[in-house]
C-alpha atoms as a PDB file:
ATOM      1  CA  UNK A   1     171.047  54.619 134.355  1.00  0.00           C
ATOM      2  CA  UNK A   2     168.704  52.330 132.434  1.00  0.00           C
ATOM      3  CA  UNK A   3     165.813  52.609 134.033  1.00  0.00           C
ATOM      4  CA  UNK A   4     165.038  48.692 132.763  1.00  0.00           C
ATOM      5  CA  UNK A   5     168.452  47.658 133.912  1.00  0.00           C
ATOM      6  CA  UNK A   6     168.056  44.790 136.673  1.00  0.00           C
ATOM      7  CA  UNK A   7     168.915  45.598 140.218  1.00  0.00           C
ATOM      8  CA  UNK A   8     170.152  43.132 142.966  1.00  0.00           C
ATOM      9  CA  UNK A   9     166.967  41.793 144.741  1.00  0.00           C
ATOM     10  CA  UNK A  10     168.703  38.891 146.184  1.00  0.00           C
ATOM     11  CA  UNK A  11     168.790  38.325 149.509  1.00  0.00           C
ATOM     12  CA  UNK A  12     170.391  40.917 152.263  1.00  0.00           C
ATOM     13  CA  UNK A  13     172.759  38.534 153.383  1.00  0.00           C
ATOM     14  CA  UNK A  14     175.455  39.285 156.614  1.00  0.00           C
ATOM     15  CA  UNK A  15     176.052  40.708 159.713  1.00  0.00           C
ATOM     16  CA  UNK A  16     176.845  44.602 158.223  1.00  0.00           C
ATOM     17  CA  UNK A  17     173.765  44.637 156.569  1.00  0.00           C
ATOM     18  CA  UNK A  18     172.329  42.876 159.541  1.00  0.00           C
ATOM     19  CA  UNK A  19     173.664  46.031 161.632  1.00  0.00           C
ATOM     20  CA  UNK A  20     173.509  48.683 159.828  1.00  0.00           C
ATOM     21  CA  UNK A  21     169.730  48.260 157.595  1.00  0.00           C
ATOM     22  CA  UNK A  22     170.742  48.256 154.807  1.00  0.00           C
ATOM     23  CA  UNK A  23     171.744  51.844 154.670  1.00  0.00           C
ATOM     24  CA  UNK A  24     175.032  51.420 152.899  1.00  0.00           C
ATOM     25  CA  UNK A  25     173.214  50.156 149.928  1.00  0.00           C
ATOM     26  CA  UNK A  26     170.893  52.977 150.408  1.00  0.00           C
ATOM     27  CA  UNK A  27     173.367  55.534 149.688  1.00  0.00           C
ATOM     28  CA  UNK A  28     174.782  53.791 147.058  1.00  0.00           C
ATOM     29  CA  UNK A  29     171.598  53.125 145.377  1.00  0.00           C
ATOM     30  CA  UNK A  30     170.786  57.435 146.127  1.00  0.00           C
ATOM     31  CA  UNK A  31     174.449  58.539 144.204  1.00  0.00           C
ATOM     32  CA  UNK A  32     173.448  55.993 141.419  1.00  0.00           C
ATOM     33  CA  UNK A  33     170.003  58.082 140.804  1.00  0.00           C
ATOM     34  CA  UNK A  34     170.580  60.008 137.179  1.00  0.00           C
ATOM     35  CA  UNK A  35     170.561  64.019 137.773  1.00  0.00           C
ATOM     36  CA  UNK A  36     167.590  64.033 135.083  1.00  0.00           C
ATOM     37  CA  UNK A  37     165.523  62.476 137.367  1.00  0.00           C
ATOM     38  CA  UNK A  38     166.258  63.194 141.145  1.00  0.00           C
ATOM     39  CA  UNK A  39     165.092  61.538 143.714  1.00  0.00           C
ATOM     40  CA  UNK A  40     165.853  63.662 146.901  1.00  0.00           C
ATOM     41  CA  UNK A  41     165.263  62.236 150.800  1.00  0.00           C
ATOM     42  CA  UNK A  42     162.989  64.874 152.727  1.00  0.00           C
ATOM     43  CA  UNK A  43     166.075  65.621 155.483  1.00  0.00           C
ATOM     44  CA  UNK A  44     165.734  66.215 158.577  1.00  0.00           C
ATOM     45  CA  UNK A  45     167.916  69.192 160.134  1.00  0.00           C
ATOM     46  CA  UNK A  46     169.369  68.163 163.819  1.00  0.00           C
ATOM     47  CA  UNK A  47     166.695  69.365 166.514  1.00  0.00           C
ATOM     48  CA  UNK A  48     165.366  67.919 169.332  1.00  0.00           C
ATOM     49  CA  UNK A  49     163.770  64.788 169.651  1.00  0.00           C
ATOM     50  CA  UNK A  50     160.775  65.538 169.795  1.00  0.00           C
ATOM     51  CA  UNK A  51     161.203  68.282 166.903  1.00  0.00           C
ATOM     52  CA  UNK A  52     161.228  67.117 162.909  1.00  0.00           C
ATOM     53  CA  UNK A  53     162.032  69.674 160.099  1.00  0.00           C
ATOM     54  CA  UNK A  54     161.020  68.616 156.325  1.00  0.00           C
ATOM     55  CA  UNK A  55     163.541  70.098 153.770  1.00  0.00           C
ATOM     56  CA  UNK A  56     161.446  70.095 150.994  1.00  0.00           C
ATOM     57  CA  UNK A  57     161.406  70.993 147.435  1.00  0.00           C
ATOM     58  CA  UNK A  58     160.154  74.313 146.193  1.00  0.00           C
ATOM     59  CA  UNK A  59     156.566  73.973 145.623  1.00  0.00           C
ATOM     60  CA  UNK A  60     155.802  71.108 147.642  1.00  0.00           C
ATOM     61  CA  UNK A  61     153.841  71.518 150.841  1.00  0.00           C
ATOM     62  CA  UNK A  62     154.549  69.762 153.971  1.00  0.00           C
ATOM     63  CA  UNK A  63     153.155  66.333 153.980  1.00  0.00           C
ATOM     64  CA  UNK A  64     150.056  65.489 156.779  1.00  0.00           C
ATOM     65  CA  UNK A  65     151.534  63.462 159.717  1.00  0.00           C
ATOM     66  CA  UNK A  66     149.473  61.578 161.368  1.00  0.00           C
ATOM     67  CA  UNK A  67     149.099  62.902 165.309  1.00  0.00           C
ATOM     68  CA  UNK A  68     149.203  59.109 166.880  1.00  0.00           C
ATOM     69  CA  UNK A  69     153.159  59.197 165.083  1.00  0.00           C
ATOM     70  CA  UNK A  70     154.344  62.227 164.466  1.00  0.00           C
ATOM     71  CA  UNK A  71     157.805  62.844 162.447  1.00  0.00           C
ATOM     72  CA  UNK A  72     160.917  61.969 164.388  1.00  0.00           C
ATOM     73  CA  UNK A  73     164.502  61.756 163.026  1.00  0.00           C
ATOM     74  CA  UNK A  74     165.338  58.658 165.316  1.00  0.00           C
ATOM     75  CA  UNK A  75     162.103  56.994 164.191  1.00  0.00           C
ATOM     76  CA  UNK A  76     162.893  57.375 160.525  1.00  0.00           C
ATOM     77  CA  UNK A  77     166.278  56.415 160.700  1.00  0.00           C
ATOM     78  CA  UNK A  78     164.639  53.586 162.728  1.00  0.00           C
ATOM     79  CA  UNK A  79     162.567  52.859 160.085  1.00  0.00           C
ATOM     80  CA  UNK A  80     165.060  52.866 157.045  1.00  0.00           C
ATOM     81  CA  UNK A  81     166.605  50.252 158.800  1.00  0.00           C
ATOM     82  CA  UNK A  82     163.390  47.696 159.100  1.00  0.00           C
ATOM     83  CA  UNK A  83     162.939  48.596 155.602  1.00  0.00           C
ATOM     84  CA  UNK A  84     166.092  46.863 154.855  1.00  0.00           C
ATOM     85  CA  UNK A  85     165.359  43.943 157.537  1.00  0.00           C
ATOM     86  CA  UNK A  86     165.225  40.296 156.227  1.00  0.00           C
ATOM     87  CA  UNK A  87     164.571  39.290 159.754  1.00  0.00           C
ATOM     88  CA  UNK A  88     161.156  40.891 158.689  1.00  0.00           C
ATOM     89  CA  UNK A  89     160.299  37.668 156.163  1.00  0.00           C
ATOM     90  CA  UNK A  90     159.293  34.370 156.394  1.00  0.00           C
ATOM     91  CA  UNK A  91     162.265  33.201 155.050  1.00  0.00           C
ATOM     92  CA  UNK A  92     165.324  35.671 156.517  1.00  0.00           C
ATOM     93  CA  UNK A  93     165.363  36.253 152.857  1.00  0.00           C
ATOM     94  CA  UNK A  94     163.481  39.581 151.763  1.00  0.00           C
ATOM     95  CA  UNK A  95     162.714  43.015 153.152  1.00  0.00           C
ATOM     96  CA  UNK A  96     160.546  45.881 151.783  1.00  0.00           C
ATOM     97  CA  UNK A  97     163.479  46.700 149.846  1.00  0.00           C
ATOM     98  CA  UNK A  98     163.523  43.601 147.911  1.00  0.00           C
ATOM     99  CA  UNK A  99     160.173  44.707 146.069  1.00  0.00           C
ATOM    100  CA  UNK A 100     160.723  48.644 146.593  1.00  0.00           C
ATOM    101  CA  UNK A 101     164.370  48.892 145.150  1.00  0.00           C
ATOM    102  CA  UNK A 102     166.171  52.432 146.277  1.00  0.00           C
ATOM    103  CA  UNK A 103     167.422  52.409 142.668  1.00  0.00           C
ATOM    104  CA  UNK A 104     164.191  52.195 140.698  1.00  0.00           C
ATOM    105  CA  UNK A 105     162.231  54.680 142.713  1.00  0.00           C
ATOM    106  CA  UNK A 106     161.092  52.520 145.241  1.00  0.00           C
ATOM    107  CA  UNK A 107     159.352  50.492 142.577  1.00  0.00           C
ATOM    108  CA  UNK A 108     160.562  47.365 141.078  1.00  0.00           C
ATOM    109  CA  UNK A 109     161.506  46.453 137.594  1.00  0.00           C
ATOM    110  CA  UNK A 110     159.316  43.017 137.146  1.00  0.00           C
ATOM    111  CA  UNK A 111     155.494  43.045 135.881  1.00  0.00           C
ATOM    112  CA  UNK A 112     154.587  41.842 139.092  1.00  0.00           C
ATOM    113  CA  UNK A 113     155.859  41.734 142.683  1.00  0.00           C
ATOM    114  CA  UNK A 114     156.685  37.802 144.262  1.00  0.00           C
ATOM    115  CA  UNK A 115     156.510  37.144 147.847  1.00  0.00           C
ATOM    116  CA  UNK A 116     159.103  35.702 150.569  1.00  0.00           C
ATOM    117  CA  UNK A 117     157.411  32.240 149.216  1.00  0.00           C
ATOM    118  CA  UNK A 118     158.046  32.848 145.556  1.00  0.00           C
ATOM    119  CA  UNK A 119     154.331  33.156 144.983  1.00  0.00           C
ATOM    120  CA  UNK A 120     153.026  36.296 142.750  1.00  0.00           C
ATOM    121  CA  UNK A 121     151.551  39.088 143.889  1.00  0.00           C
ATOM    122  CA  UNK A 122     148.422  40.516 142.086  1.00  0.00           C
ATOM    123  CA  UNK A 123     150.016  43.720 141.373  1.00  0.00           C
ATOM    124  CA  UNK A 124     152.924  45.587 140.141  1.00  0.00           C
ATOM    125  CA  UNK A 125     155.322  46.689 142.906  1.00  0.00           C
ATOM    126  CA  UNK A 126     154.799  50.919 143.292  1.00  0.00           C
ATOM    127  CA  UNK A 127     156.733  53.132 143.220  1.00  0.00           C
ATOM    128  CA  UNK A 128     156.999  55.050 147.026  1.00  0.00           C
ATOM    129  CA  UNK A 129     158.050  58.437 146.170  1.00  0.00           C
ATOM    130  CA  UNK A 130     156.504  60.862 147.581  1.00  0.00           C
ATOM    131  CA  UNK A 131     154.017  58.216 149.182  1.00  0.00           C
ATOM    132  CA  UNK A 132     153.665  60.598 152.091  1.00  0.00           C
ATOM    133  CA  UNK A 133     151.392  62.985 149.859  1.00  0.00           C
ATOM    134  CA  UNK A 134     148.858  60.204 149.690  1.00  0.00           C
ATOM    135  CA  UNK A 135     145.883  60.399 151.223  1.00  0.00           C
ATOM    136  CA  UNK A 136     144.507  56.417 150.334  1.00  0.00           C
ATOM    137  CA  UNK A 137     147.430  53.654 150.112  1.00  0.00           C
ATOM    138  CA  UNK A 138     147.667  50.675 147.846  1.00  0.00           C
ATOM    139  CA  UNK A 139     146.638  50.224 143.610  1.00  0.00           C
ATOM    140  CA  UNK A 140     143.153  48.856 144.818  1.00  0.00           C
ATOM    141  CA  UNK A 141     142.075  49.845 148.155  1.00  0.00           C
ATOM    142  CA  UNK A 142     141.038  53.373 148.049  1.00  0.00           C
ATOM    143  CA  UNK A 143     139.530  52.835 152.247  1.00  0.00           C
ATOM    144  CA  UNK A 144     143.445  52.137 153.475  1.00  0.00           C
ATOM    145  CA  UNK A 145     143.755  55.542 154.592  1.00  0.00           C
ATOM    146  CA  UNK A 146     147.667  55.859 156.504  1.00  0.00           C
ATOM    147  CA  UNK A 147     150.514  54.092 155.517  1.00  0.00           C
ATOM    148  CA  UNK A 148     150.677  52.901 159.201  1.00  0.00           C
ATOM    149  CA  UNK A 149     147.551  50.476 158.026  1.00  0.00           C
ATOM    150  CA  UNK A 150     148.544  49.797 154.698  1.00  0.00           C
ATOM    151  CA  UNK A 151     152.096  48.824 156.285  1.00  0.00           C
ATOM    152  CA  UNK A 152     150.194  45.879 158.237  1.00  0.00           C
ATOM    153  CA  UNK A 153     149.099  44.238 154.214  1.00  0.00           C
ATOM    154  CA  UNK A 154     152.885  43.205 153.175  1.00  0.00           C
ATOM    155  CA  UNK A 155     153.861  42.550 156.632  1.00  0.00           C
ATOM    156  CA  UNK A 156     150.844  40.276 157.318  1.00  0.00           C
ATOM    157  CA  UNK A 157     149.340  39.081 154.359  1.00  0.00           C
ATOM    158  CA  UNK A 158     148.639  35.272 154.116  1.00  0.00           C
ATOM    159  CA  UNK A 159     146.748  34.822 150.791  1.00  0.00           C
ATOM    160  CA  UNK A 160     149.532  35.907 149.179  1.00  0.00           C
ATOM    161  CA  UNK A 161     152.387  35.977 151.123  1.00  0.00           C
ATOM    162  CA  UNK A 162     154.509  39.379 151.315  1.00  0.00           C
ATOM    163  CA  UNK A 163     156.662  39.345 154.030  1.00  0.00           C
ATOM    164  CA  UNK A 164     155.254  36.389 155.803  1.00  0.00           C
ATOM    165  CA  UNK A 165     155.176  37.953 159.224  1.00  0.00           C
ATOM    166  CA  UNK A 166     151.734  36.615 161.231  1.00  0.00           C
ATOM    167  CA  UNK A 167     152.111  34.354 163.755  1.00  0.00           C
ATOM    168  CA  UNK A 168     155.635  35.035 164.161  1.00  0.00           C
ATOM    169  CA  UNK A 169     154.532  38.702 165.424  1.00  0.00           C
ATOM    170  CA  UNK A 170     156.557  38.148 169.044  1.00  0.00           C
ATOM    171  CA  UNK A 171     159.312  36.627 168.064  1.00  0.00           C
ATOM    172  CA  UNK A 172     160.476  38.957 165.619  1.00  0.00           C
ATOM    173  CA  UNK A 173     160.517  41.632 168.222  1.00  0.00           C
ATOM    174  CA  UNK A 174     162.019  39.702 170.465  1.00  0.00           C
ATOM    175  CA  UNK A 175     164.688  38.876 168.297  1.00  0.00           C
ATOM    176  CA  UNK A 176     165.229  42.733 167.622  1.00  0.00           C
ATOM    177  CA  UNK A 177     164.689  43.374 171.309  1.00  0.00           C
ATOM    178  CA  UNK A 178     168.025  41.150 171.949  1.00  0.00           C
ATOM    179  CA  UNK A 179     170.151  42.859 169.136  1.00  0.00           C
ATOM    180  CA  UNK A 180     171.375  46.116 171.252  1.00  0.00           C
ATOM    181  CA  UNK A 181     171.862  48.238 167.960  1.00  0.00           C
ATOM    182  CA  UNK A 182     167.958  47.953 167.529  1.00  0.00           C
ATOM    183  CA  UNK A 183     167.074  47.617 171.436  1.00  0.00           C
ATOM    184  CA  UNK A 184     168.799  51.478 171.480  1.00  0.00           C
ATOM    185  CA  UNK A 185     167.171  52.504 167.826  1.00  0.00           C
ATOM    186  CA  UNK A 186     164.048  51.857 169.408  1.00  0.00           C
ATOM    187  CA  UNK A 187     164.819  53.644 172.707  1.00  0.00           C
ATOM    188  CA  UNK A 188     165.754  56.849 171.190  1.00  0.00           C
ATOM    189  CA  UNK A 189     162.600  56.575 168.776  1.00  0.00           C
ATOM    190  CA  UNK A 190     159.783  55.878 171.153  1.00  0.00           C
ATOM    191  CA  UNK A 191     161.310  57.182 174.464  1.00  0.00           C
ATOM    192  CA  UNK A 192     157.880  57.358 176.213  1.00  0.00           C
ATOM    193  CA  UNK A 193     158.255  53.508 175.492  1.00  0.00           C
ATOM    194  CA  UNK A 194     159.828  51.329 178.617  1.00  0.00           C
ATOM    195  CA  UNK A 195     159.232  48.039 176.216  1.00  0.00           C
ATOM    196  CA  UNK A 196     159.828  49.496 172.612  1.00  0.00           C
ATOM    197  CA  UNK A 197     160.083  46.950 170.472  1.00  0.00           C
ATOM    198  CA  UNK A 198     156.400  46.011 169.123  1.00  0.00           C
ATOM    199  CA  UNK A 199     154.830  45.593 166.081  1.00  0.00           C
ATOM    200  CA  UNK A 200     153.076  48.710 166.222  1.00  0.00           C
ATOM    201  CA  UNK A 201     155.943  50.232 166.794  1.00  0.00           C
ATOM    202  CA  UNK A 202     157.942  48.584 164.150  1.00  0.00           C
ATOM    203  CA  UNK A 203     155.193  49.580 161.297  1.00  0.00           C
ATOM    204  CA  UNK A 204     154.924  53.349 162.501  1.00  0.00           C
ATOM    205  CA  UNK A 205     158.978  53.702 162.145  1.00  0.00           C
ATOM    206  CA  UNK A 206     159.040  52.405 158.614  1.00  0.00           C
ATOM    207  CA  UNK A 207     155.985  54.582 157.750  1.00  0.00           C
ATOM    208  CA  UNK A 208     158.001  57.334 159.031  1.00  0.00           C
ATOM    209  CA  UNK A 209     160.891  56.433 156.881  1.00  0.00           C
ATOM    210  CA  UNK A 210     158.449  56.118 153.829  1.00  0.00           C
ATOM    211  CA  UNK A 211     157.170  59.824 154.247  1.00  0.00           C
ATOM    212  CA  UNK A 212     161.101  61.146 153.791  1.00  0.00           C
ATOM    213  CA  UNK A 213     161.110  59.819 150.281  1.00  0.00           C
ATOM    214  CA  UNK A 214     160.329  62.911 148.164  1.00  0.00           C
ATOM    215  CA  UNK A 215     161.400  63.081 144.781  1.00  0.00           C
ATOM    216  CA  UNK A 216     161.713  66.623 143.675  1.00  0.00           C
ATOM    217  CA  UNK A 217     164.180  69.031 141.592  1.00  0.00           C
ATOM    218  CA  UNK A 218     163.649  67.639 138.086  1.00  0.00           C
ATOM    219  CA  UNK A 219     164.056  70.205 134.968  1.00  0.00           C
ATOM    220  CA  UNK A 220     160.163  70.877 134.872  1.00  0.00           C
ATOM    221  CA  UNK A 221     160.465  71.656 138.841  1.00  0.00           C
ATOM    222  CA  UNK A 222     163.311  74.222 137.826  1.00  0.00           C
ATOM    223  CA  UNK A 223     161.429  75.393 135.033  1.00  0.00           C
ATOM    224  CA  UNK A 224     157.937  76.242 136.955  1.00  0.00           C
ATOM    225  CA  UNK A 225     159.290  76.312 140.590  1.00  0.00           C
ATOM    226  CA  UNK A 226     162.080  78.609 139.661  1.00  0.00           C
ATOM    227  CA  UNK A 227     161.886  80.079 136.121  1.00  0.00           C
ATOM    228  CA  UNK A 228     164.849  78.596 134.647  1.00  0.00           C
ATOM    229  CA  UNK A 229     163.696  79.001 131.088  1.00  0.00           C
ATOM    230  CA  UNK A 230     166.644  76.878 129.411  1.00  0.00           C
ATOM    231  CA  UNK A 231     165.966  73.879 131.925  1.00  0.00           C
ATOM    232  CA  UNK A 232     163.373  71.983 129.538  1.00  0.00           C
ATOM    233  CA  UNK A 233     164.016  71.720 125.573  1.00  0.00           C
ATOM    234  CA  UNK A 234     161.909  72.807 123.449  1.00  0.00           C
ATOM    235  CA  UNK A 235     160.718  69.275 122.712  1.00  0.00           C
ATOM    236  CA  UNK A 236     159.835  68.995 126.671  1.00  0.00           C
ATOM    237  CA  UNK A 237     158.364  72.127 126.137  1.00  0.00           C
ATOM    238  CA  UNK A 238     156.198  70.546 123.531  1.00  0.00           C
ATOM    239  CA  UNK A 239     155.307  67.926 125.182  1.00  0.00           C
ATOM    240  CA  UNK A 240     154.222  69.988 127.964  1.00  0.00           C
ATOM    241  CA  UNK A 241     151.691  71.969 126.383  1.00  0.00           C
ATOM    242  CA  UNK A 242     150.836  68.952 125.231  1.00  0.00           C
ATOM    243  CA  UNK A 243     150.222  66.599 128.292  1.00  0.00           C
ATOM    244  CA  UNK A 244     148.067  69.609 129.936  1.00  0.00           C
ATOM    245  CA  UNK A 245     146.160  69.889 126.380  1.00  0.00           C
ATOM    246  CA  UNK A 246     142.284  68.978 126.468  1.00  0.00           C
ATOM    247  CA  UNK A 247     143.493  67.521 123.221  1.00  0.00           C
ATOM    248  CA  UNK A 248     145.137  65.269 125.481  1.00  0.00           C
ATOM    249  CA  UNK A 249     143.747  64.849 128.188  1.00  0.00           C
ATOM    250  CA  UNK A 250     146.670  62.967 129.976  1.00  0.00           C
ATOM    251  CA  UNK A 251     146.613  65.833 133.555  1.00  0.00           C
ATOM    252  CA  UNK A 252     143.130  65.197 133.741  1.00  0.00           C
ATOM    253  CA  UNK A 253     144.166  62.119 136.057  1.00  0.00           C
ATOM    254  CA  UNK A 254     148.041  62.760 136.456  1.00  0.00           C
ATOM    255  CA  UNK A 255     147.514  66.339 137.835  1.00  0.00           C
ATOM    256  CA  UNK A 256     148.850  68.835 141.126  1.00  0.00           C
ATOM    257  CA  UNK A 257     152.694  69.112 141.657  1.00  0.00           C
ATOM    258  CA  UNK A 258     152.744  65.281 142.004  1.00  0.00           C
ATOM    259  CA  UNK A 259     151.373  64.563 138.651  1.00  0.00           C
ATOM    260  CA  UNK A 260     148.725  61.936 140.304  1.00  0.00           C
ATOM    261  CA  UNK A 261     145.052  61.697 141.122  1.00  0.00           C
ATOM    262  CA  UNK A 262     142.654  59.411 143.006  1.00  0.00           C
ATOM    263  CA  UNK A 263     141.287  56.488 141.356  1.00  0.00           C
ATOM    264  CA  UNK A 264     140.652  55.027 137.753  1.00  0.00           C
ATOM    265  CA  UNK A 265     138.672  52.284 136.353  1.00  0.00           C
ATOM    266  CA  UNK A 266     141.333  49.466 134.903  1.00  0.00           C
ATOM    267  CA  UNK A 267     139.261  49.497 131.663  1.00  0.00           C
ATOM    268  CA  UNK A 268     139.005  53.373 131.175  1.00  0.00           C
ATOM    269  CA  UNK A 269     135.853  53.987 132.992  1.00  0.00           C
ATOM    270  CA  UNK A 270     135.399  56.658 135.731  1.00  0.00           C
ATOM    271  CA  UNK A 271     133.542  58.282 138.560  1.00  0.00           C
ATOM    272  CA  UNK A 272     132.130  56.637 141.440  1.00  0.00           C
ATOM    273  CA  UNK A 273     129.396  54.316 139.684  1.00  0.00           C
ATOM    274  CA  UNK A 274     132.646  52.166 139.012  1.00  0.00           C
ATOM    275  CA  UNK A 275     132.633  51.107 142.768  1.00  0.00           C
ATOM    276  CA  UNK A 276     131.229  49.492 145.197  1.00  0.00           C
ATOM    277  CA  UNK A 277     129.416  50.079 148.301  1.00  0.00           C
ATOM    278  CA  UNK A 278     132.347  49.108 150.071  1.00  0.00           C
ATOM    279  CA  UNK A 279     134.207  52.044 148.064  1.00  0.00           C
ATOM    280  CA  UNK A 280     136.551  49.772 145.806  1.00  0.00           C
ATOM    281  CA  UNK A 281     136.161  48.133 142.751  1.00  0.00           C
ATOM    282  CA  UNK A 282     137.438  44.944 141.163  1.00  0.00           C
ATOM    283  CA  UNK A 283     138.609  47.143 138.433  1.00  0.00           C
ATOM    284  CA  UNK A 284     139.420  50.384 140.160  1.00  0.00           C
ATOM    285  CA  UNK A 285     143.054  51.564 140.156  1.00  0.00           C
ATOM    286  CA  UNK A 286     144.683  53.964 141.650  1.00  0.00           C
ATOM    287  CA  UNK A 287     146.358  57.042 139.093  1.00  0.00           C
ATOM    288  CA  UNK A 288     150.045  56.571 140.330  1.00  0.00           C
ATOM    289  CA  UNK A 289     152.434  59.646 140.136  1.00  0.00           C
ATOM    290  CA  UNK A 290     153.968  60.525 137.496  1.00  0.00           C
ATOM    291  CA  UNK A 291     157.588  61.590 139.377  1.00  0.00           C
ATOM    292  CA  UNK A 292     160.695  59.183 138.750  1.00  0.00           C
ATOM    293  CA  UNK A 293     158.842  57.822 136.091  1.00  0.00           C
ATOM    294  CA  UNK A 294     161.704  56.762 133.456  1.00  0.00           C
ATOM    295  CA  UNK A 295     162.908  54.776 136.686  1.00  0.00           C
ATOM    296  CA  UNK A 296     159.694  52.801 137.355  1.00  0.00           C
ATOM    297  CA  UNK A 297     159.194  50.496 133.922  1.00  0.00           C
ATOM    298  CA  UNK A 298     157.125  48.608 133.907  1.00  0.00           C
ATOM    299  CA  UNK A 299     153.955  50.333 133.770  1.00  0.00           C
ATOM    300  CA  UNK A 300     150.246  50.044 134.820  1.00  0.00           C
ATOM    301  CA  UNK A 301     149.101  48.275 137.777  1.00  0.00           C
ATOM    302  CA  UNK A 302     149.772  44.621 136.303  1.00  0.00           C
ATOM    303  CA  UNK A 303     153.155  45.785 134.806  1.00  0.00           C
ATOM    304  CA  UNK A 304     151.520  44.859 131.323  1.00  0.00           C
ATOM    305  CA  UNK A 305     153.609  47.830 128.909  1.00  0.00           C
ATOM    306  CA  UNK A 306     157.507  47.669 129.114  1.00  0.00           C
ATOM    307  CA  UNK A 307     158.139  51.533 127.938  1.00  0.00           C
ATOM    308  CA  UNK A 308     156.272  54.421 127.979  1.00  0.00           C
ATOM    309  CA  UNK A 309     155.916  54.857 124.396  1.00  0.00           C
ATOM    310  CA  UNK A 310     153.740  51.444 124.885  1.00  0.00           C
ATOM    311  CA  UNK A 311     151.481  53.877 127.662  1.00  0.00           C
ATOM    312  CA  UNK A 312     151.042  56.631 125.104  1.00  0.00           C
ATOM    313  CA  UNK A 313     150.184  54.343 122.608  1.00  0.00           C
ATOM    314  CA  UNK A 314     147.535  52.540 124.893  1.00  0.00           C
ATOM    315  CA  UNK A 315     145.876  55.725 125.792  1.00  0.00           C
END
């Protein structure tokens, strides 16, 4: 697959994807993934309710759960439904999905992201794989510290619009509430829950779905992870010794088994002088990962460089 190639982010439009999330497309945008870069869903094997198991690629640890939501199979199946949701925007129109595309890691292939109004967003759309590993959310708000919070920004957001949810909070659940495929979904994911369907609710089962998105298994994982010699060429090889080279320089931000690091001034500066009391900066960025990366063009946080040879060149 290109990874520049255009994806559908039209409307989800009818009463399948209505019923079923969007997970059709799901799949089909998973078997579409190129083996070269893999993007494998953190599974859960069939336990209890109350039990989750991450299968997990080697090398990676076992992402921190918050204890206010822990991991549930029924809430992340819950929650790759919302993700899918139009019902979620302003306009019936968009869903997470329409700026987080399955097919382009969870990222989107546009400079910048545009709300359920059509207005711009200030950023490129990122990429969510392996979001769970994160321990701040969001390209310029280092204090958003779980994705429940951060999942409150698209869904809430007035200056821009995202999603275009506030003030229409209550009846959204109480649309879902009446719809007895997601009146049951939420039963079986909060069953301490007599009334179910809330926002808070809502946001911690698509956070939960977000932390099953690990991307994992690419040649350089099979080289390190489990000494396949012949997995990388020698160019790769190269370019290896390279990218961990003082000479360089480039793992001195994009670093760990998720090739990413903590935060960046947009004009090259870093270390905390660059921010604020209030711990951001107007110009601090985050240092994104690295994984899926020939699927996420464009690049930087204001989509500015169409190809990575347009990075490397800027750096």
């Amino acid at each position: 697959m290109d990874p520049g190639a255009s994806a559908d982010r039209g409307p989800d439009r009818g009463a399948d994807a209505r019923r079923h999330g969007g997970q059709l497309a799901l799949r089909r945008a998973r078997a579409s993934l190129p083996t070269t870069a893999l993007l494998l869903l953190a599974a859960a094997w069939p336990l209890a309710a109350e039990e989750y198991a991450w299968h997990l690629p080697r090398g990676f640890p076992t992402p921190a759960v918050p204890p206010d939501n822990p991991m549930s199979q029924a809430k992340a199946a819950l929650g790759e439904r919302l993700f899918f949701e139009p019902r979620l925007s302003l306009t019936g129109r968009y869903s997470c999905s329409s700026c987080h595309e399955p097919a382009h890691s969870f990222a989107q292939d546009r400079p910048v992201a545009i709300g359920a109004t059509g207005e711009a967003l200030p950023h490129n759309a990122m990429a969510l794989v392996n979001v769970a590993y994160n321990i701040s959310f969001g390209w310029s708000r280092p204090r958003v510290r779980s994705l429940e919070a951060q999942m409150l920004e698209p869904l809430l957001n007035a200056h821009p619009v995202e999603l275009g949810l506030k003030g229409r909070e209550a009846a959204v659940c109480a649309q879902l509430a009446a719809d007895r495929a997601y009146a049951g979904d939420f039963a079986a994911a909060f069953p301490a829950d007599p009334a179910p369907v809330t926002l808070e609710h809502l946001v911690e089962a698509i956070a939960s779905f977000e932390r099953t998105l690990i991307s994992g298994g690419s040649p350089f994982d099979r080289y390190v992870f489990n000494g396949e010699h012949e997995a990388l060429s020698g160019q790769a090889k190269r370019g290896m010794a390279l990218f961990f080279s003082k000479r360089a320089g480039c793992s001195g931000c994009h670093s760990g088994f998720n090739f990413s690091g903590n935060w960046r001034d947009a004009q090259g500066e870093t270390g905390p002088a660059g921010f604020a009391r209030n711990g951001t900066s107007a110009r601090a960025m985050r240092v994104p990962t690295l994984r899926n990366v020939a699927l996420t063009a464009p690049y930087m946080h204001d989509g500015r460089f169409a190809s990575l040879t347009a990075v490397l060149d800027h750096y």
